[in-house]
Every structure is written in C-alpha cells, then in structure tokens.
Protein backbone atom coordinates (compact mmCIF):
# COMPACT_ATOMS: atom_id res chain seq x y z
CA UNK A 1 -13.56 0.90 14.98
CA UNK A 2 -16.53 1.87 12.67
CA UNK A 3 -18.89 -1.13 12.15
CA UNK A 4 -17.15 -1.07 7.77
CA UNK A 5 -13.84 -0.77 8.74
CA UNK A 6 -12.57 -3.53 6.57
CA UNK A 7 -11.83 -6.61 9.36
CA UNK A 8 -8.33 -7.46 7.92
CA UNK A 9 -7.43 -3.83 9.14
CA UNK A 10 -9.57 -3.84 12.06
CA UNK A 11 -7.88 -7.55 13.24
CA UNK A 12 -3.91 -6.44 12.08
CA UNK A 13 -4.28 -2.63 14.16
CA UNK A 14 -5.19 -4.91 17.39
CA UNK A 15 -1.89 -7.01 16.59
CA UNK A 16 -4.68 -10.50 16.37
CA UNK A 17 -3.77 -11.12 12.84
CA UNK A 18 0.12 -10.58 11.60
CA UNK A 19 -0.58 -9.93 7.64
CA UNK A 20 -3.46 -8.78 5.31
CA UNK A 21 -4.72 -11.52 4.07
CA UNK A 22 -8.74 -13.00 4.63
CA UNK A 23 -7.47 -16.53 5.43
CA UNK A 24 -5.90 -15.22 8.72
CA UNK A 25 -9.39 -14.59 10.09
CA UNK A 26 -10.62 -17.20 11.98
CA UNK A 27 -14.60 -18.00 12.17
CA UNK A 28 -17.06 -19.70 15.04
CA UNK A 29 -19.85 -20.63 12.93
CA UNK A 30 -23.93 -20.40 14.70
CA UNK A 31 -23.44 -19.52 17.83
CA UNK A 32 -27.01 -19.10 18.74
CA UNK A 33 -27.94 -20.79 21.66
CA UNK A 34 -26.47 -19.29 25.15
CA UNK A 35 -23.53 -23.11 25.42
CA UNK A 36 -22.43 -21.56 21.54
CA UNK A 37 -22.59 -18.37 22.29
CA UNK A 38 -20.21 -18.65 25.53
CA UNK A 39 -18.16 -20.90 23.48
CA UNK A 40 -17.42 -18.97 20.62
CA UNK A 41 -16.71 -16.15 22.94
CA UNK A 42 -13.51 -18.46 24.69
CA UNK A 43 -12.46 -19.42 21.49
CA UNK A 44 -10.06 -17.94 19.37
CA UNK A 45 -12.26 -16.89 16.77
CA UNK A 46 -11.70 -13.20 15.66
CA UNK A 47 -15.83 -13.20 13.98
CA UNK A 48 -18.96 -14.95 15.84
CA UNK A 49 -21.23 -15.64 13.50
CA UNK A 50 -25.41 -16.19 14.07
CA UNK A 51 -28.66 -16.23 12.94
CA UNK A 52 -31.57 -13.98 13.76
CA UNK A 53 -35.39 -14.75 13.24
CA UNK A 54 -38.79 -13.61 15.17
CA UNK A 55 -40.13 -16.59 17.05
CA UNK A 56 -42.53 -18.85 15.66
CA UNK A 57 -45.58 -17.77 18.22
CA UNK A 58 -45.60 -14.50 16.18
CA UNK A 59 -47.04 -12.71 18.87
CA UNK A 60 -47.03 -8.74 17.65
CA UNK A 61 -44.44 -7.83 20.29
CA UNK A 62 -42.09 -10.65 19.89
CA UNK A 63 -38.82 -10.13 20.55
CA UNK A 64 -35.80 -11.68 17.66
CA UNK A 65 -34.82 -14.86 18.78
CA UNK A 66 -30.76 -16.29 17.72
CA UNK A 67 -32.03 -19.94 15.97
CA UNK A 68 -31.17 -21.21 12.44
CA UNK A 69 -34.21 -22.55 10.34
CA UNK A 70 -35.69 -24.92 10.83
CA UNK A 71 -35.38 -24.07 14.73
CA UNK A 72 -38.01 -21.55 15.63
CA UNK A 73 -37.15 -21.27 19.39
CA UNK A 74 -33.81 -20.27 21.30
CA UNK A 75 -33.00 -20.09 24.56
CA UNK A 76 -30.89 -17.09 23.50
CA UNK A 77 -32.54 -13.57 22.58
CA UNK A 78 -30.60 -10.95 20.34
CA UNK A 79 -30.66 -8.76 23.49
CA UNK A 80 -28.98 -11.25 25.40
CA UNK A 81 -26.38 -12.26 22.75
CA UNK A 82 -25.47 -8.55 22.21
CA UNK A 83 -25.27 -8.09 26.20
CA UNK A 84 -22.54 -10.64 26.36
CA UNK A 85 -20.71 -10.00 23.19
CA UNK A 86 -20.46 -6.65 24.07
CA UNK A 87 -17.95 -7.95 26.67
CA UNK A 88 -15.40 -9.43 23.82
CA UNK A 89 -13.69 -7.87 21.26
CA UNK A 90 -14.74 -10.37 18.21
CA UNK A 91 -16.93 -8.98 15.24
CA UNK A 92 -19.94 -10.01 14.44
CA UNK A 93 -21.67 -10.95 11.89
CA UNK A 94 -25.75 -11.41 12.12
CA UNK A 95 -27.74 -13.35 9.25
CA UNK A 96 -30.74 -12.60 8.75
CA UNK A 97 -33.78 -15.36 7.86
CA UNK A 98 -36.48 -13.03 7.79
CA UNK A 99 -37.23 -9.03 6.82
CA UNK A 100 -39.69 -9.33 9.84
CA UNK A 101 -36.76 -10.04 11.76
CA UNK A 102 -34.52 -6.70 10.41
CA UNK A 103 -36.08 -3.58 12.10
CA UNK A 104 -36.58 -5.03 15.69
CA UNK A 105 -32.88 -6.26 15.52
CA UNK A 106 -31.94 -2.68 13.96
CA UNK A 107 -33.41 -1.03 17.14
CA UNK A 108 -31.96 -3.40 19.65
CA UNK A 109 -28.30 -2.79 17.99
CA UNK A 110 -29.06 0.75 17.75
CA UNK A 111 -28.78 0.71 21.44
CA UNK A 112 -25.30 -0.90 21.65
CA UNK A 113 -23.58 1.20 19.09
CA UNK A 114 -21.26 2.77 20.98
CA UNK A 115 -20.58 -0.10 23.10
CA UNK A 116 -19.98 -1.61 19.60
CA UNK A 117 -16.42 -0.68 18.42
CA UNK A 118 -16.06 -3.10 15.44
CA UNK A 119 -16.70 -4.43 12.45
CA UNK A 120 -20.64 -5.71 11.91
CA UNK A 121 -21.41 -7.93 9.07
CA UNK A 122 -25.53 -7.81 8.12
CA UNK A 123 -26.13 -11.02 5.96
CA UNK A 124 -29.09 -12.01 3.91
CA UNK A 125 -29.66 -14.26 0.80
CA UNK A 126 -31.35 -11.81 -1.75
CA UNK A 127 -30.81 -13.81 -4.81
CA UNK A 128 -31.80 -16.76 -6.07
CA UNK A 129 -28.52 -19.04 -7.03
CA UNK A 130 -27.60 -22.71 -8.01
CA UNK A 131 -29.99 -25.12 -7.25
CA UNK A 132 -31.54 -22.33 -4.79
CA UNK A 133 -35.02 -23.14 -3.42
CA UNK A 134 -35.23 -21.51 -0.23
CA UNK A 135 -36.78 -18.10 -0.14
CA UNK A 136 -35.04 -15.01 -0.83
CA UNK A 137 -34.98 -11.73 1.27
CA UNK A 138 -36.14 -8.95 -1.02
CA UNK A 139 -33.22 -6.68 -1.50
CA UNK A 140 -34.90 -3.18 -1.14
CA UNK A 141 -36.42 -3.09 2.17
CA UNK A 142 -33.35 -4.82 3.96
CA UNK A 143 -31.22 -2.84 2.24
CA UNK A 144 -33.09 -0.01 2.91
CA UNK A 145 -34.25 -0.72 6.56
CA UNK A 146 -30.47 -1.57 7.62
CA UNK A 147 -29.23 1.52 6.35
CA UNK A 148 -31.27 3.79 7.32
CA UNK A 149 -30.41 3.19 10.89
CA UNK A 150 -26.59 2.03 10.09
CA UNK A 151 -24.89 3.87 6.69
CA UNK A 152 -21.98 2.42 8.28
CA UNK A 153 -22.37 -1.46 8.45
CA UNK A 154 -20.90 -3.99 6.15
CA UNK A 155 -23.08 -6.10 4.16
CA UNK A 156 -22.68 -9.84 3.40
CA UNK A 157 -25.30 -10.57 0.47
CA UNK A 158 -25.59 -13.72 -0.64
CA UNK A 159 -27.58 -15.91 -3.26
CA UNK A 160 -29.61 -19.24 -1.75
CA UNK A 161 -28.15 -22.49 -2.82
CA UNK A 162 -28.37 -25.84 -3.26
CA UNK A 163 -26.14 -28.71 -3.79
CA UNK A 164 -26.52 -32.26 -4.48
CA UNK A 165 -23.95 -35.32 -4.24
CA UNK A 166 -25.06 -37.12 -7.42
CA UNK A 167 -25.61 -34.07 -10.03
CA UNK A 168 -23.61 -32.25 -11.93
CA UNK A 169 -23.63 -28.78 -10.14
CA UNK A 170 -24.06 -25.56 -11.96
CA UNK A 171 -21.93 -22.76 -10.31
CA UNK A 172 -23.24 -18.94 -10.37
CA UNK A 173 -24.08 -17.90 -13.76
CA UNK A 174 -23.49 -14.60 -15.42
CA UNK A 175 -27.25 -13.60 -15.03
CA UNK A 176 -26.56 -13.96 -10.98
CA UNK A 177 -23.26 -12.61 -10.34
CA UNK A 178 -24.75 -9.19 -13.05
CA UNK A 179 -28.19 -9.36 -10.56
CA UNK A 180 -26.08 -8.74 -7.50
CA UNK A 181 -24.43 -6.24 -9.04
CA UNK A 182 -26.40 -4.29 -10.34
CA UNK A 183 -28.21 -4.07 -6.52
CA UNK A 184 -25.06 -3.32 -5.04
CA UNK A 185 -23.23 -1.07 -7.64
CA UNK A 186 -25.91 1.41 -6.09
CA UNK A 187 -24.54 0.89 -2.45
CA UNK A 188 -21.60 2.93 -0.49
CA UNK A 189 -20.85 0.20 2.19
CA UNK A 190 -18.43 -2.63 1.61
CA UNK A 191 -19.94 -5.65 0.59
CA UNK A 192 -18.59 -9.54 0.79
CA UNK A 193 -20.43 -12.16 -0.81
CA UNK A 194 -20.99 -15.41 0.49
CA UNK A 195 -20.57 -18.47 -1.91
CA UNK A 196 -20.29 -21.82 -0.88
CA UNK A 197 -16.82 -23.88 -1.61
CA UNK A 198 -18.37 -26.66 -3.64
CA UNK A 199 -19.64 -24.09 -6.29
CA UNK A 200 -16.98 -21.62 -6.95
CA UNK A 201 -14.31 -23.38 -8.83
CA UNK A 202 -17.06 -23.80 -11.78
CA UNK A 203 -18.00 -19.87 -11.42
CA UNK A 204 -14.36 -18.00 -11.11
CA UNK A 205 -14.67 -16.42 -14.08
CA UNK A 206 -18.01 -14.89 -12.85
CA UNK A 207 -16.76 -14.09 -9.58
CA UNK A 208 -13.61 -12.44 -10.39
CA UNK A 209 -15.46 -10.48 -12.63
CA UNK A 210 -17.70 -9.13 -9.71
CA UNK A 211 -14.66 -8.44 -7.67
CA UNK A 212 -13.17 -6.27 -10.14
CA UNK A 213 -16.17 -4.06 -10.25
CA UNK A 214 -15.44 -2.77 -7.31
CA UNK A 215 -12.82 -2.42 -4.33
CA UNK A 216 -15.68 -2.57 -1.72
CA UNK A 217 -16.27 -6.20 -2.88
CA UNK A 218 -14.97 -9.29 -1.26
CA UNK A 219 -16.11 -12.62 -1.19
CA UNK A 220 -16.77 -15.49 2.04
CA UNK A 221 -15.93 -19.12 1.58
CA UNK A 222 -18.87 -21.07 3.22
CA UNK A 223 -19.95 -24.79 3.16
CA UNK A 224 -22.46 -27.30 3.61
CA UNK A 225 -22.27 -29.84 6.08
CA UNK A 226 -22.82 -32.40 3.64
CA UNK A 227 -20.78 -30.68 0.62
CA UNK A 228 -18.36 -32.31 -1.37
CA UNK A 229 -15.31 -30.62 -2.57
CA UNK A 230 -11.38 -30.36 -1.94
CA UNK A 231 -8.39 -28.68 -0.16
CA UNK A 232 -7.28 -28.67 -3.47
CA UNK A 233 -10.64 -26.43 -4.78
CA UNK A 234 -9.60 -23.55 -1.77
CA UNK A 235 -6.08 -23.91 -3.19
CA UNK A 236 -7.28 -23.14 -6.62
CA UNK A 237 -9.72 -20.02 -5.36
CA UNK A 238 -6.22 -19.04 -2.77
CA UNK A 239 -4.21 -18.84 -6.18
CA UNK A 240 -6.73 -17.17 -8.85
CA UNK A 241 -8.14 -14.29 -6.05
CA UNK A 242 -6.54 -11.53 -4.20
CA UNK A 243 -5.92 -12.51 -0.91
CA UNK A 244 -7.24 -9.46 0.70
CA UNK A 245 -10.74 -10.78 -0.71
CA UNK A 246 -10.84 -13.38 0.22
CA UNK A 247 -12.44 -14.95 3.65
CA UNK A 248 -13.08 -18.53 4.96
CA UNK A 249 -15.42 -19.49 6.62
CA UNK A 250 -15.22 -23.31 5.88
CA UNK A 251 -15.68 -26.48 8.86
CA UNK A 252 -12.97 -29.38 9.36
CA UNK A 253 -11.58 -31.21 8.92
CA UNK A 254 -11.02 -29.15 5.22
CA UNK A 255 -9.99 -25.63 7.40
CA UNK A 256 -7.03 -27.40 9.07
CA UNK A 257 -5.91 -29.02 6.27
CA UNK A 258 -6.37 -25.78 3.51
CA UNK A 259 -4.51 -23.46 6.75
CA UNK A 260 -1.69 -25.97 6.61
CA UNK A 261 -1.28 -26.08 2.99
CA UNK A 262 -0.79 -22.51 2.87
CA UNK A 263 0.88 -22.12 5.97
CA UNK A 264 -0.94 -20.50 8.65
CA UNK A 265 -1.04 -21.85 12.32
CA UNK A 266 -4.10 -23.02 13.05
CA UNK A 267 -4.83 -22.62 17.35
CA UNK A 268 -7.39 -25.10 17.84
C-alpha cells in the first residue's frame, strides 16, 4: 500500500472496485471542516478529497488549517483530519493553495506514514490554463519540497482555470499541455492531471497527446459549480481515452447520470 500505488489497483486488491477502470472510483469532494470530514468518512467514497492552507493570522508557528479559498479559518486542522482518517481505509488526496502551506503539512504526514497504507494524491495548480487568473504554485519548490520527504507520493498537477457562461471557451493549448510536460517528463512518480469537464472536449487532441508521453500519466475529471457542459461531453472523453486514465471527480446531478450511461451502480 505505497502512497503511488496506482488507486485502480490499490481499490480492485481490497475487492472495493470489481474492474480497472477510473470511473469505478468514487470521490467526496472538500471535506474540510470536522461535519465533511466525518461525512465523507461514512460515505462510500473510496478518495476524500481537501484543501490545505496556513491560517490567515500568519502567526510564525501556525499550524495548516483544511479551508478552501476564500475561507481562511477551519474548525478542522491537518493534524486532526489525518488523526481521524487514519481510522478509514479511503485515499486521500490533499490540495494545496499555498507553498507556505507544503513543508508544515510534509512534516505532519511524515508522522503518519506508516499508519498511512494507501494511495496519497499531492495537488497543486502550477500552470497557468484557460481563462486562468488565480495564482499559480511555482513548480520547483513543491515539487521539490514534497519529494524530498515523500519519493513515493502521487502527484495531481493541475493548470488554474477559468470559465465563463457567455464566451466562447478556449480549452488547453499546445503551449500548456508541452509546459506540464516538460516539468513532469523530469519526475519518477505517477502523475494525474486535473482538467475541468467543460474544457476538455475542445483540448483532446492535446490531452491525449500528454497521456501518451507517458504511462505514469492519467488525467481527473473536475468541475465548477457553475460549469456548463454535458453527460454527453464525459461520454465523448469515456470513448476517445483509456479507461484506466481516466478519473471523475464530477458533482450531480451529471455523476449519476454519466455512471448510468455507462453502466456502473451508483450507491448513493
């Protein structure tokens, strides 16, 4: 149960999923504050997702704090989070706001490790991407900082992005999907990229492209509250991409819907 043992493998060898495929893999999406947290751990979800940032007091010794911008409190500290996840068997995946954020939560998971016996998704937007105006994590020192105290952790690196109802919106170019891999071409762990629904149909060329370059690669389905696209855009990305490569991590009522079209029970 190494922290990059690939989840479809990790999920099928403890009999939760039945075939390889990333739309087996359920998701439970910010579970930051303590009433998430608890939830997600009930639920059926096989990954808990959450966000990590360094309070907004900025005291020197401040301890990171599970909030999504533009929430600078919690009433839920990484310690705490780990303390009762540890008690599940669900991976986890932490996404990271800040690089202030990265070495205090590096030490505090260093301490669980061996309670830890599963896969670990590290996010962080490094790239600009469509419509992207939120600021970037520079690639180097999280890079760097993560794996120097985990060579073993799987990364989830993603571009920021916009999108917006009335425009025309430009997928990810050629420039951005050659960026990322040109950073992670240099990397040993596996890597999944995040890329939000409404955008991909307009980029598959681009992002089968960057799946081909390497079998470490893998992409995650996310999306907006607000986003506008279609069971039948999922369908489309289910058809053109590997299955293996392919994870969801998408809100209803779309992810009941897209599981029924392609046949997998939903337990809700």
């Amino acid at each position: 149960g190494s922290w990059s043992e690939n989840i479809l493998e990790y999920f099928l060898r403890n009999s939760q999923i039945t075939a390889e495929d990333g739309a087996e893999i359920t998701w439970y999406h910010a579970a930051n504050h303590k009433a998430q947290t608890n939830e997600a751990l009930k639920s059926t979800a096989h990954m808990i997702e959450a966000d990590v940032l360094l309070p907004s007091d900025g005291s020197e010794h401040s301890q990171p704090i599970m909030a999504h911008p533009p929430e600078t409190n919690s009433d839920n500290t990484l310690q705490e989070w780990l303390t009762e996840v540890m008690k599940s068997n669900k991976g986890i995946k932490l996404d990271f706001k800040s690089l202030a954020a990265v070495e205090p939560s590096m030490m505090l998971l260093e301490n669980v490790k061996r309670h830890l016996k599963r896969p670990v998704w590290i996010n962080a937007d490094i790239l600009p991407g469509p419509n992207g105006n939120s600021k970037v994590i520079d690639a180097k020192p999280f890079l760097d900082t993560v794996t120097s105290f985990f060579p073993d952790v799987t990364f989830s690196l993603g571009w920021t992005t916009g999108w917006h109802p009335e425009k025309v919106n430009e997928g990810y170019s050629w420039t951005m999907v050659k960026e990322m891999e040109y950073i992670c071409n240099e990397l040993s762990q596996p890597v999944t990229f995040p890329v939000r629904a409404a955008l991909v149909r307009q980029s598959c060329s681009q992002l089968l492209w960057l799946l081909k370059k390497s079998n470490r690669y893998s992409l995650t389905i996310w999306t907006g509250k607000n986003d506008n696209y279609s069971v039948e855009d999922l369908l489309y990305i289910r058809d053109h991409f590997d299955k293996k490569q392919v994870f969801y991590d998408i809100l209803e009522p779309q992810n009941h819907e897209f599981k029924q079209a392609i046949g997998i029970k939903v337990n809700l």
